[in-house]
Protein backbone atom coordinates (compact mmCIF):
# COMPACT_ATOMS: atom_id res chain seq x y z
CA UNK A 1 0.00 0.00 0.00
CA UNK A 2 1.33 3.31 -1.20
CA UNK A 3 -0.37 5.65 1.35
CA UNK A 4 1.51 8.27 3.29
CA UNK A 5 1.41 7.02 6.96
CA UNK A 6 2.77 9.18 10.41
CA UNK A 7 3.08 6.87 13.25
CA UNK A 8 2.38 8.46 16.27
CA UNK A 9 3.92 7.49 19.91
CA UNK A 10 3.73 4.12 21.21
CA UNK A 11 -0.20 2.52 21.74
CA UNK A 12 0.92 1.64 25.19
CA UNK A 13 0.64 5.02 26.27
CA UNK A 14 -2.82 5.81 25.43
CA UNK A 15 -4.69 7.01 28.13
CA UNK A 16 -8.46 8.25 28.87
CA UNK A 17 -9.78 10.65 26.01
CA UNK A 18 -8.54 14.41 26.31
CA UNK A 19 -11.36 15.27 24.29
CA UNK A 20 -14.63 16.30 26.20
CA UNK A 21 -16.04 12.54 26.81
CA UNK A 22 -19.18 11.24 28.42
CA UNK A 23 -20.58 7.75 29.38
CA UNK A 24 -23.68 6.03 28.96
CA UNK A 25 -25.23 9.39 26.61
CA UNK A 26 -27.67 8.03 24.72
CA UNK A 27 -27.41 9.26 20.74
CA UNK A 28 -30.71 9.49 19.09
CA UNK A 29 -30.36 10.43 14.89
CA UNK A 30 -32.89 13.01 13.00
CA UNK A 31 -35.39 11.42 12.09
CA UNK A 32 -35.41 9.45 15.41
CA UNK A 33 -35.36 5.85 14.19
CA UNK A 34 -32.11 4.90 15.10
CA UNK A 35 -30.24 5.27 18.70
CA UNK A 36 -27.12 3.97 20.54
CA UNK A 37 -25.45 4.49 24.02
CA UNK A 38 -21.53 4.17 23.62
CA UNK A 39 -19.64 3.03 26.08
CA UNK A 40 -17.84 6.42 25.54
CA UNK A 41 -19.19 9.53 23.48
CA UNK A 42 -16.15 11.85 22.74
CA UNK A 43 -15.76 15.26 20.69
CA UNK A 44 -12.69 15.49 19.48
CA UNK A 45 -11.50 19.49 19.19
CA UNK A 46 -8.54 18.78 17.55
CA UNK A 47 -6.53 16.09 15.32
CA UNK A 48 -4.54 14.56 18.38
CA UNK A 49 -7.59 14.65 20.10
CA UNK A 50 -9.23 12.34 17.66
CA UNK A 51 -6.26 10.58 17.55
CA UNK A 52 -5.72 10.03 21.48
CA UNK A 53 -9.43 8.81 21.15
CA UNK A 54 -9.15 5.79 18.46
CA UNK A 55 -5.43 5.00 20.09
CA UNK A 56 -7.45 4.52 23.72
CA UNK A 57 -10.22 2.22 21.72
CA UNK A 58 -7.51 0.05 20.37
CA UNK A 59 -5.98 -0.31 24.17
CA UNK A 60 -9.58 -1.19 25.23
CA UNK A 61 -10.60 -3.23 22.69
CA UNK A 62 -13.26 -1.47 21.90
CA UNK A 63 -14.90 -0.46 18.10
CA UNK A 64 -15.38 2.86 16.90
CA UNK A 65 -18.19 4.80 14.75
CA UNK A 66 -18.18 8.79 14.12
CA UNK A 67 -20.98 10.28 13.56
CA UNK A 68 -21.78 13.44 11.55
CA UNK A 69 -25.20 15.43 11.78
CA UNK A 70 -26.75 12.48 12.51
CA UNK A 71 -29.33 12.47 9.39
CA UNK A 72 -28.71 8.81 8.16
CA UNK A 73 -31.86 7.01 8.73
CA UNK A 74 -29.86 3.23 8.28
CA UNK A 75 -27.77 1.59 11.77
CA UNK A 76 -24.75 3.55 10.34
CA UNK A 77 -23.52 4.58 13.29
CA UNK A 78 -24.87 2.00 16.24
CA UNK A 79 -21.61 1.06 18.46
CA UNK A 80 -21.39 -0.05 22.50
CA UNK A 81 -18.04 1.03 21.95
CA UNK A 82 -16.34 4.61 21.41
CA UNK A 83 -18.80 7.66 19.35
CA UNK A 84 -17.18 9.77 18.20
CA UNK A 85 -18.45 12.84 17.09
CA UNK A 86 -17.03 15.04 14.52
CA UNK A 87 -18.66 18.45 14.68
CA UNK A 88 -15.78 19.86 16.58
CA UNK A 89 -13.78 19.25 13.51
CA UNK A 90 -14.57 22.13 11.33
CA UNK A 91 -13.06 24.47 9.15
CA UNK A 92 -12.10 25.54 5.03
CA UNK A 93 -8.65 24.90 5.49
CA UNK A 94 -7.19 25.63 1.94
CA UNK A 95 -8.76 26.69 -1.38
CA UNK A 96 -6.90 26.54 -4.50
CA UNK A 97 -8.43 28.93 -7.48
CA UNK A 98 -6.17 27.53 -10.49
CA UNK A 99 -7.07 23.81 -9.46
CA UNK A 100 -10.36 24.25 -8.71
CA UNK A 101 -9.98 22.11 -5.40
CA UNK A 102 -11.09 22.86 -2.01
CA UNK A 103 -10.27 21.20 1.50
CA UNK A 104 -11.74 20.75 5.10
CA UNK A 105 -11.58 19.41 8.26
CA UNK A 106 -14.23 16.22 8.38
CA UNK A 107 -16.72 17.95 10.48
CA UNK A 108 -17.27 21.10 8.34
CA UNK A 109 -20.97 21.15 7.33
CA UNK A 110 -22.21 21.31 3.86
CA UNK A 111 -23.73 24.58 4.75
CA UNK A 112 -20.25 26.02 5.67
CA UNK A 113 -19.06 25.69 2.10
CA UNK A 114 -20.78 28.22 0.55
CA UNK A 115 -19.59 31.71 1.14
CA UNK A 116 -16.50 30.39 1.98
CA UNK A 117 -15.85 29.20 -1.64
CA UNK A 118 -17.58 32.26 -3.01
CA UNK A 119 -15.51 34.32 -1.25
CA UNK A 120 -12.26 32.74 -2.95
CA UNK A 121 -14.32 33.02 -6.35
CA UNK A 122 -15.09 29.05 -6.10
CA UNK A 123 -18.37 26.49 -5.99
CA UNK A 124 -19.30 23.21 -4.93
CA UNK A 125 -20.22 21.28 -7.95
CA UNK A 126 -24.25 20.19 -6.67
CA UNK A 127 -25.83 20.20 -3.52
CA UNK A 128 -29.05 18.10 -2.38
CA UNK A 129 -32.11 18.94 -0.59
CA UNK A 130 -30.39 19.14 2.65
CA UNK A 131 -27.13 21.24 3.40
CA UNK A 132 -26.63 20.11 7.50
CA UNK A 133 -24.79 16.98 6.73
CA UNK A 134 -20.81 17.19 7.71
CA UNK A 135 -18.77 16.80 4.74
CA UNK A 136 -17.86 13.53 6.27
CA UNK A 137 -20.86 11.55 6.42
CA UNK A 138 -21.94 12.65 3.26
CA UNK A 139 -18.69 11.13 1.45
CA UNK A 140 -19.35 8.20 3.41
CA UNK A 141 -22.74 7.49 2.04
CA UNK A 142 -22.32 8.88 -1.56
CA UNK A 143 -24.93 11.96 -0.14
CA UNK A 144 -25.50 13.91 -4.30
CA UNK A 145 -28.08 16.36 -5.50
CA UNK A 146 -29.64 15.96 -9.13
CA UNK A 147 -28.49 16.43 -12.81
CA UNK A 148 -27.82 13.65 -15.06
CA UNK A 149 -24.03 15.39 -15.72
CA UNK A 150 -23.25 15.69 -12.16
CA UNK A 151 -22.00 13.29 -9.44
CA UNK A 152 -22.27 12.93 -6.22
CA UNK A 153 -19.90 14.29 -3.47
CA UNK A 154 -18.17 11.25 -3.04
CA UNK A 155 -16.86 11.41 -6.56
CA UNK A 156 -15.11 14.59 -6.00
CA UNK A 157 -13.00 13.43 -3.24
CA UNK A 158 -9.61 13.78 -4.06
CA UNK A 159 -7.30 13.32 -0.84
CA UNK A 160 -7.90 12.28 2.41
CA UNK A 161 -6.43 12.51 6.04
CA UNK A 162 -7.68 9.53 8.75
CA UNK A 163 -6.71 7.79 11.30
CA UNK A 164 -6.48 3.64 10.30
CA UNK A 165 -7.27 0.66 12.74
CA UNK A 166 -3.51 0.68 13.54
CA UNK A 167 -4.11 4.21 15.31
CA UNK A 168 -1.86 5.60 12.51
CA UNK A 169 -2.52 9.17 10.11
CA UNK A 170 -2.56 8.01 6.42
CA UNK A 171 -3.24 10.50 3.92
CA UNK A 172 -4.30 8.90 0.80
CA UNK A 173 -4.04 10.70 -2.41
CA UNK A 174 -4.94 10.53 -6.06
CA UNK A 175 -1.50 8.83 -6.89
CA UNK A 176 -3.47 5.54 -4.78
CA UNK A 177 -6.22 5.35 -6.64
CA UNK A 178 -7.01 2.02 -5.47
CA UNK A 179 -7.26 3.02 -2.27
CA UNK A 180 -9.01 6.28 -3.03
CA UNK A 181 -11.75 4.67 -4.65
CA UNK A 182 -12.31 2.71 -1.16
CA UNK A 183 -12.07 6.01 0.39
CA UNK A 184 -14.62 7.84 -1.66
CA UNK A 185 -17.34 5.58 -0.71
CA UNK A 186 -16.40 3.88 2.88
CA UNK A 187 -19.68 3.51 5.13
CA UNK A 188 -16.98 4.45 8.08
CA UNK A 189 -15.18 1.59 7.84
CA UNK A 190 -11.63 2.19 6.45
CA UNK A 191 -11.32 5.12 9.71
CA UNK A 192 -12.02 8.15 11.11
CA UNK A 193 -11.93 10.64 8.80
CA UNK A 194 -9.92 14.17 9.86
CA UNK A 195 -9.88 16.03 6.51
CA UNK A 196 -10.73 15.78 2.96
CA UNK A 197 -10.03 17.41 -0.55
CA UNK A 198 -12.96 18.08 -2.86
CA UNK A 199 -12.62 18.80 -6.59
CA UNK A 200 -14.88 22.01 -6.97
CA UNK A 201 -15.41 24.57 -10.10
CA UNK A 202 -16.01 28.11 -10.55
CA UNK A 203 -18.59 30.58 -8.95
CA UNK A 204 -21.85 30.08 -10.76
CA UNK A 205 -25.42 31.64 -10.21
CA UNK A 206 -28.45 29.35 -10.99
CA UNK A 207 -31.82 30.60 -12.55
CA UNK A 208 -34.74 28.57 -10.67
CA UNK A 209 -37.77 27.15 -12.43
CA UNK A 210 -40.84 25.46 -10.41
CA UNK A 211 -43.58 24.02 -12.70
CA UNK A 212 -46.63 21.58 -11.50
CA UNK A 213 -47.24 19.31 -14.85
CA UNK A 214 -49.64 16.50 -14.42
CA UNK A 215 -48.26 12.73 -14.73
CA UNK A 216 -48.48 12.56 -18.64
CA UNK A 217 -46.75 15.37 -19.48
CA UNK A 218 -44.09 14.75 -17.13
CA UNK A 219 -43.92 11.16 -18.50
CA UNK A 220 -44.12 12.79 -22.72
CA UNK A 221 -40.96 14.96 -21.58
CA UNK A 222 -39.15 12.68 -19.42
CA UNK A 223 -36.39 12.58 -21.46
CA UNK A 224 -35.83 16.22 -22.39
CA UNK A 225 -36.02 17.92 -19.20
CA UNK A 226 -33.63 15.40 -18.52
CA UNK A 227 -31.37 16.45 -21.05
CA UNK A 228 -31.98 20.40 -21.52
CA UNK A 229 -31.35 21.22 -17.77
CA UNK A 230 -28.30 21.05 -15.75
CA UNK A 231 -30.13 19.87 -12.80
CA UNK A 232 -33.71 18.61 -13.07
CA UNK A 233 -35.88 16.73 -10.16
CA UNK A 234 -39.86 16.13 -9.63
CA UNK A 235 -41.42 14.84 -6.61
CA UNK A 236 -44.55 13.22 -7.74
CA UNK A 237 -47.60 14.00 -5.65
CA UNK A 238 -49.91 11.05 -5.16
CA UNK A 239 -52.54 13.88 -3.22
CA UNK A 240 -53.37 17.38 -3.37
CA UNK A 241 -52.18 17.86 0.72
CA UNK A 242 -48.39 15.96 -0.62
CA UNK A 243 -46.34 18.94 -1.12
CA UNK A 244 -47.67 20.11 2.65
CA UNK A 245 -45.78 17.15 4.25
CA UNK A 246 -42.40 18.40 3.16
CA UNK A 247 -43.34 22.29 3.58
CA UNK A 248 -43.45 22.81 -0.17
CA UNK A 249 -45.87 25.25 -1.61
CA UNK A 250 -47.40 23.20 -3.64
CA UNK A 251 -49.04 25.37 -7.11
CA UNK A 252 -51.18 28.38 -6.37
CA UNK A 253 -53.74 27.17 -9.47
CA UNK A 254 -53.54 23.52 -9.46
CA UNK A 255 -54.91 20.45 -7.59
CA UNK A 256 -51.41 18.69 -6.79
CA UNK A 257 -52.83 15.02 -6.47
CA UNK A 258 -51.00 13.55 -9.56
CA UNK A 259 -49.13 16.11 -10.77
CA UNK A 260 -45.51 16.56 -10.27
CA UNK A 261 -43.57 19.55 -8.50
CA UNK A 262 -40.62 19.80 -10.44
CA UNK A 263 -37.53 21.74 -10.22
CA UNK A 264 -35.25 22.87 -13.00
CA UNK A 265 -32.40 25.11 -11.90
CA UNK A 266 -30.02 26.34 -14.84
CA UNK A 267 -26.69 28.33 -14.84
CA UNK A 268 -27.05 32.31 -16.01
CA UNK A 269 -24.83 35.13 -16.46
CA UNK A 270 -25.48 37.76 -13.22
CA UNK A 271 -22.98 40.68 -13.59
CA UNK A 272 -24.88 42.47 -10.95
CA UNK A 273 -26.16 40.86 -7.83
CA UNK A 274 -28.94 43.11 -7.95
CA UNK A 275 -30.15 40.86 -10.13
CA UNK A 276 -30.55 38.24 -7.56
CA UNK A 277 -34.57 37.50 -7.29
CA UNK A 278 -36.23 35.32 -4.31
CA UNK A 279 -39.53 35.31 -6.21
CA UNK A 280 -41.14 32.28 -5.62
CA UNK A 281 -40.67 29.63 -7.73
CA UNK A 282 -38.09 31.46 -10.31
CA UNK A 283 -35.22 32.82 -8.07
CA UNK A 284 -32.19 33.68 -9.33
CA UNK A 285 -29.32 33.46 -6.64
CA UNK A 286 -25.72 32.39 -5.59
CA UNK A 287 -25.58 28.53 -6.29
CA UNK A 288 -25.61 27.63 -2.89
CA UNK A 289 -28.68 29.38 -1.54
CA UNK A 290 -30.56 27.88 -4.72
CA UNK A 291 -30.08 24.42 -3.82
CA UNK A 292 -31.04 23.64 -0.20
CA UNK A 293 -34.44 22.91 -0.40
CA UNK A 294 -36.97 23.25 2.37
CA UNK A 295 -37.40 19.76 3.91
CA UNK A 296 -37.45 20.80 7.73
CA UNK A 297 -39.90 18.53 9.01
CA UNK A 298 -38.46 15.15 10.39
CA UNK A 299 -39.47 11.93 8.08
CA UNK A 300 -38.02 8.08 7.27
CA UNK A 301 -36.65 7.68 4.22
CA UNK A 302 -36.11 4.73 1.56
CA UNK A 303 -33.56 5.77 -1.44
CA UNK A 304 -33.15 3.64 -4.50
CA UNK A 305 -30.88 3.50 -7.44
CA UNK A 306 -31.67 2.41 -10.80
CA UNK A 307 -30.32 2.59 -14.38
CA UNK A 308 -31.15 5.56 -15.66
CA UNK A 309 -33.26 3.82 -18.93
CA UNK A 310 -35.06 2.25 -16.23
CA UNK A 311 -36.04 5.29 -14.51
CA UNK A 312 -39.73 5.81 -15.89
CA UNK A 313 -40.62 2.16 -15.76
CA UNK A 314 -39.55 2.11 -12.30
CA UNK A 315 -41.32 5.35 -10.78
CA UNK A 316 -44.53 3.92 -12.46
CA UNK A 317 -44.34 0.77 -10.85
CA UNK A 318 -43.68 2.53 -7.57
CA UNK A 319 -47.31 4.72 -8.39
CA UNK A 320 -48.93 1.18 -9.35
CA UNK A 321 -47.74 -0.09 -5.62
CA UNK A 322 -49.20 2.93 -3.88
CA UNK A 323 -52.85 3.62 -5.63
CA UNK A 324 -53.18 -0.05 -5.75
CA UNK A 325 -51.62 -1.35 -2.00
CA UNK A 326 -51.22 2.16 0.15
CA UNK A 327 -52.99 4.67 -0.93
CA UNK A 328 -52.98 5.84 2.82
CA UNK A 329 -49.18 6.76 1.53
CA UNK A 330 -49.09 10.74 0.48
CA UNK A 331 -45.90 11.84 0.79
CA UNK A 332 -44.39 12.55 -3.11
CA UNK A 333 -42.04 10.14 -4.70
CA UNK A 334 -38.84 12.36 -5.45
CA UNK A 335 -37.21 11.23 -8.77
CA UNK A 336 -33.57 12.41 -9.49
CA UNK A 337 -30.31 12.11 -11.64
CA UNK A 338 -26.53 11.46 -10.54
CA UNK A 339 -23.92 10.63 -13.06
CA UNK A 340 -22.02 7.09 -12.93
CA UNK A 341 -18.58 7.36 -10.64
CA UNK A 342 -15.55 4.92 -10.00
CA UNK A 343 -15.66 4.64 -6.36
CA UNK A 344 -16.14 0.79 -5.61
CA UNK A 345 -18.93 1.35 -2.71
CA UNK A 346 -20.91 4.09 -4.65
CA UNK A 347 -24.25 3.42 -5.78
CA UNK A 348 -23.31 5.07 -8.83
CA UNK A 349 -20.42 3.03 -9.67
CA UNK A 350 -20.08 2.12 -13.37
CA UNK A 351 -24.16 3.48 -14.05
CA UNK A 352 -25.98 6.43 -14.34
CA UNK A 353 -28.96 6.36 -12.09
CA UNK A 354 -32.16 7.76 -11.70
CA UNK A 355 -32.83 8.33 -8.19
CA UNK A 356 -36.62 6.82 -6.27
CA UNK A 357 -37.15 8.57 -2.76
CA UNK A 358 -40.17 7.04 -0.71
CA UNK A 359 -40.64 8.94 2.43
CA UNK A 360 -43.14 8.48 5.26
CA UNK A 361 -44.04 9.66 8.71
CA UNK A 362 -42.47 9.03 11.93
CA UNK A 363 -43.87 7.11 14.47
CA UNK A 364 -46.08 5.55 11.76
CA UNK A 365 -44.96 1.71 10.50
CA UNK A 366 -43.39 2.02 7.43
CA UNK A 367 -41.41 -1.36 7.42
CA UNK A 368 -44.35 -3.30 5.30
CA UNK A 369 -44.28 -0.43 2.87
CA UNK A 370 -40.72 0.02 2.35
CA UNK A 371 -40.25 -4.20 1.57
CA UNK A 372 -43.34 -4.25 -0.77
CA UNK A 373 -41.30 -1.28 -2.59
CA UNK A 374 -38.01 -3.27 -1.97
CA UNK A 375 -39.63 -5.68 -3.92
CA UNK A 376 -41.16 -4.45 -6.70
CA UNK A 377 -38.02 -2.29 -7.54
CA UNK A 378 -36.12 -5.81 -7.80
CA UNK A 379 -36.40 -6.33 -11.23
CA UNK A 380 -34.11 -3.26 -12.08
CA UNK A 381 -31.65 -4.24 -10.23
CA UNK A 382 -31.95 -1.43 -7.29
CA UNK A 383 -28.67 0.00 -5.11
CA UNK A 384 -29.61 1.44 -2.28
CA UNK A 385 -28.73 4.64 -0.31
CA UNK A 386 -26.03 3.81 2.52
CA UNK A 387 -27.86 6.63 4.82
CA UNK A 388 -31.40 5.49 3.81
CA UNK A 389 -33.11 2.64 4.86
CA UNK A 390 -32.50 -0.14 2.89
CA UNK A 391 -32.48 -4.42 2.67
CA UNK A 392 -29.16 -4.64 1.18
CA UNK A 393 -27.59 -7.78 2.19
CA UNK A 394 -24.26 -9.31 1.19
CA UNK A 395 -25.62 -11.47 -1.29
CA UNK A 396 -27.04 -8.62 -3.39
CA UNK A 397 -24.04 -6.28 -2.64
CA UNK A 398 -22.02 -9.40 -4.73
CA UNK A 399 -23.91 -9.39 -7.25
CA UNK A 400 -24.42 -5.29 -8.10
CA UNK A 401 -21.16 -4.34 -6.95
CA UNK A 402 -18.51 -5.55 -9.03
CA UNK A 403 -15.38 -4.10 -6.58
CA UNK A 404 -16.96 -5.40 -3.76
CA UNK A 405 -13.70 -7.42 -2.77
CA UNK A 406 -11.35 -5.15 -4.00
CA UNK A 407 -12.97 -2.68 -1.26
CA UNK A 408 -13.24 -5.45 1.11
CA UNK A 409 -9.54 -6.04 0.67
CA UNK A 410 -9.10 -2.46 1.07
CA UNK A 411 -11.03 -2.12 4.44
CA UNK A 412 -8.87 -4.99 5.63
CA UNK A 413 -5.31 -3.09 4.96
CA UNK A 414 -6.61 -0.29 7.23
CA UNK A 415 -8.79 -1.73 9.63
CA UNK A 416 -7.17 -5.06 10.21
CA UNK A 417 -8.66 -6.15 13.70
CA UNK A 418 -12.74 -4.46 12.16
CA UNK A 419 -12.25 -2.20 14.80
CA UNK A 420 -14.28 0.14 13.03
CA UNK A 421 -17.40 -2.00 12.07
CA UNK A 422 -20.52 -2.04 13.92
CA UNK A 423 -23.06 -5.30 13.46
CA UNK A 424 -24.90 -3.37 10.35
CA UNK A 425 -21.35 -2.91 8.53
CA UNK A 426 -19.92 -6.04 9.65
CA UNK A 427 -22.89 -7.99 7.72
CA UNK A 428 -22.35 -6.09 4.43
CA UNK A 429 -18.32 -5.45 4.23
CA UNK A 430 -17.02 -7.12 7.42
């Protein structure tokens, strides 16, 4: 392995966590599905910090999971072990205009990037719905926004600084692209990230357009407002009170039930930021303060991947399930676009996707509605969202992911003894 490595002082000397630390604090995530209480929760304000943390888990014997903003809705980060979490970690710590690359300490939020980078005349490529993830967690789980030309933020990763299974730094760079490609895409498992190197591109300002077509005209132009935008998404309403559930405004002349709220948001030429609108539906703004969109409310959430020619076929079988099975189900169906990637983990990897988002109520049972979806999406051969709840198993992770041992060999070289696996990892990479 090719990585650079700085071997810190001897194991044996590891002592309690310097970092602020508590025991027996119970973590709860967003949407307030998932919990754990470590044996230790620690918030590491510095790199030695972190480091004194994982080097007192080895002594111990105990595993270790970070966790970021907490907004994955999958046992991601479940341990009886050591938490870590990362928010203390954050910061812009270098821009570079020429290269177009950008880098930050593993806690920064998503959020945190944008006037930062404007500032130093630079942009993060896309964005999702959500901008409170840390940078992190969203390269863990392949997090991406929309636009069939645009992939996610794992696939911009371009160096990064952790701490191994052997309580050693190892930066890993693009002249490792084997191990880089493990990197981009790790579920947590090859270490504790400290800070990361993004690929981003020039300032841009993006034009916003909101239209409400019914089902068969967004079916008729599928294809088109697929191609002619540079990022294009729908959520498909299955009631006129859907858009409510995720405070969007719905249309001001329309009935929603059956129609689709869809979002086209294009690049334009603002010389003058008075030109910046926040008109409703068509604003014209920085690129950053376009994209977050306004899902405040909590919710559960299952995310699918499928080839992007299967796209149509597979949101329409997804409408069959609900008018026919659970019509009691009215959140939208969000339908999206990421661009294939090289990262071995990614659900992108080798195939450009279109992207299925069921979403449904907490404290409501969802599990009989998410498997009956599970299953009628297996036909197209569905990935699934590492933050999202999901049935992946090991058996299907063989057969859709075709670097599944090369990352699996990976994980090994850094995390030897699995100290950083919890039971959900351990089943699909351990």
């Amino acid at each position: 392995m090719t990585t650079n490595v700085s071997r810190p002082a001897s194991l044996a000397g590891a002592s309690t966590p310097s970092a602020p630390f508590g025991t027996d604090v119970t973590w709860t995530n967003w949407g307030g599905n998932q919990s754990a209480t470590p044996a230790f929760t620690v918030r590491p304000g510095s790199e030695q910090e972190a480091l004194d943390a994982v080097r007192f888990a080895i002594r111990e014997g105990l595993p270790v999971r970070a966790v970021g903003s907490g907004h994955s809705s999958s046992p991601l980060v479940q341990t009886g072990g050591v938490l870590m979490d990362m928010s203390g970690l954050s910061a812009i710590t270098g821009t570079d205009r020429v290269g177009r690359r950008a880098r930050a300490l593993a806690g920064t939020t998503i959020n945190a990037f944008g006037d930062a980078l404007w500032d130093k005349g630079l942009a993060l490529s896309n964005q999702g719905d959500i901008d409170k993830q840390q940078i992190a967690g969203a390269l863990a789980t392949s997090t991406h926004g929309s636009g069939k030309d645009l992939g996610s933020f794992s696939s911009k990763l371009r160096w990064v600084k952790l701490i191994n299974g052997s309580g050693e730094i190892v930066e890993i760079g693009e002249g490792q692209l084997r191990e880089l490609r493990a990197a981009q895409v790790a579920l947590g498992t090859l270490g504790i990230f400290l800070e990361v190197e993004l690929a981003v591109e020039d300032r841009y300002y993006l034009q916003e357009e909101i239209t409400y077509p019914t089902w068969a005209e967004t079916a008729e132009t599928w294809q088109s407002d697929i191609d002619s935008n540079r990022h294009y998404s729908f959520l498909w309403c299955p009631e006129d009170d859907s858009c409510e559930l995720l405070d969007l405004p719905g249309s001001p002349d329309y009935r929603m039930g059956g129609r689709s709220y869809t979002k086209k948001y294009n690049i334009v030429d603002v010389q003058d930021e008075r030109q910046i609108s926040g008109v409703e539906g068509a604003r014209l703004d920085r690129s950053y303060r376009i994209y977050p969109g306004g899902f405040t409310t909590q919710f559960h959430e299952l995310e699918y991947f499928v080839r992007s020619e299967d796209g149509l076929a597979a949101v329409e079988a997804i409408q069959d399930l609900i008018r026919s099975r659970y019509p009691e189900q009215k959140y939208p169906v969000e339908v999206r676009w990421v661009k294939a990637d090289d990262a071995y983990m990614s659900q992108f990897q080798g195939r450009d996707s279109t992207v299925i988002t069921l979403t449904t109520q907490p404290g409501t049972d969802y599990w009989q509605f998410f498997r009956d979806a599970d299953a009628v999406l297996q036909e197209f051969e569905p990935r699934a969202h590492w933050g999202k709840i999901h049935f992946m198993t090991r058996a299907r992770l063989e057969r859709l992911y075709p670097e599944l041992d090369t990352f699996m060999q990976v994980r090994r070289e850094f995390d030897p003894r699995g100290m950083f696996l919890n039971d959900h990892t351990r089943a699909l990479v351990g």
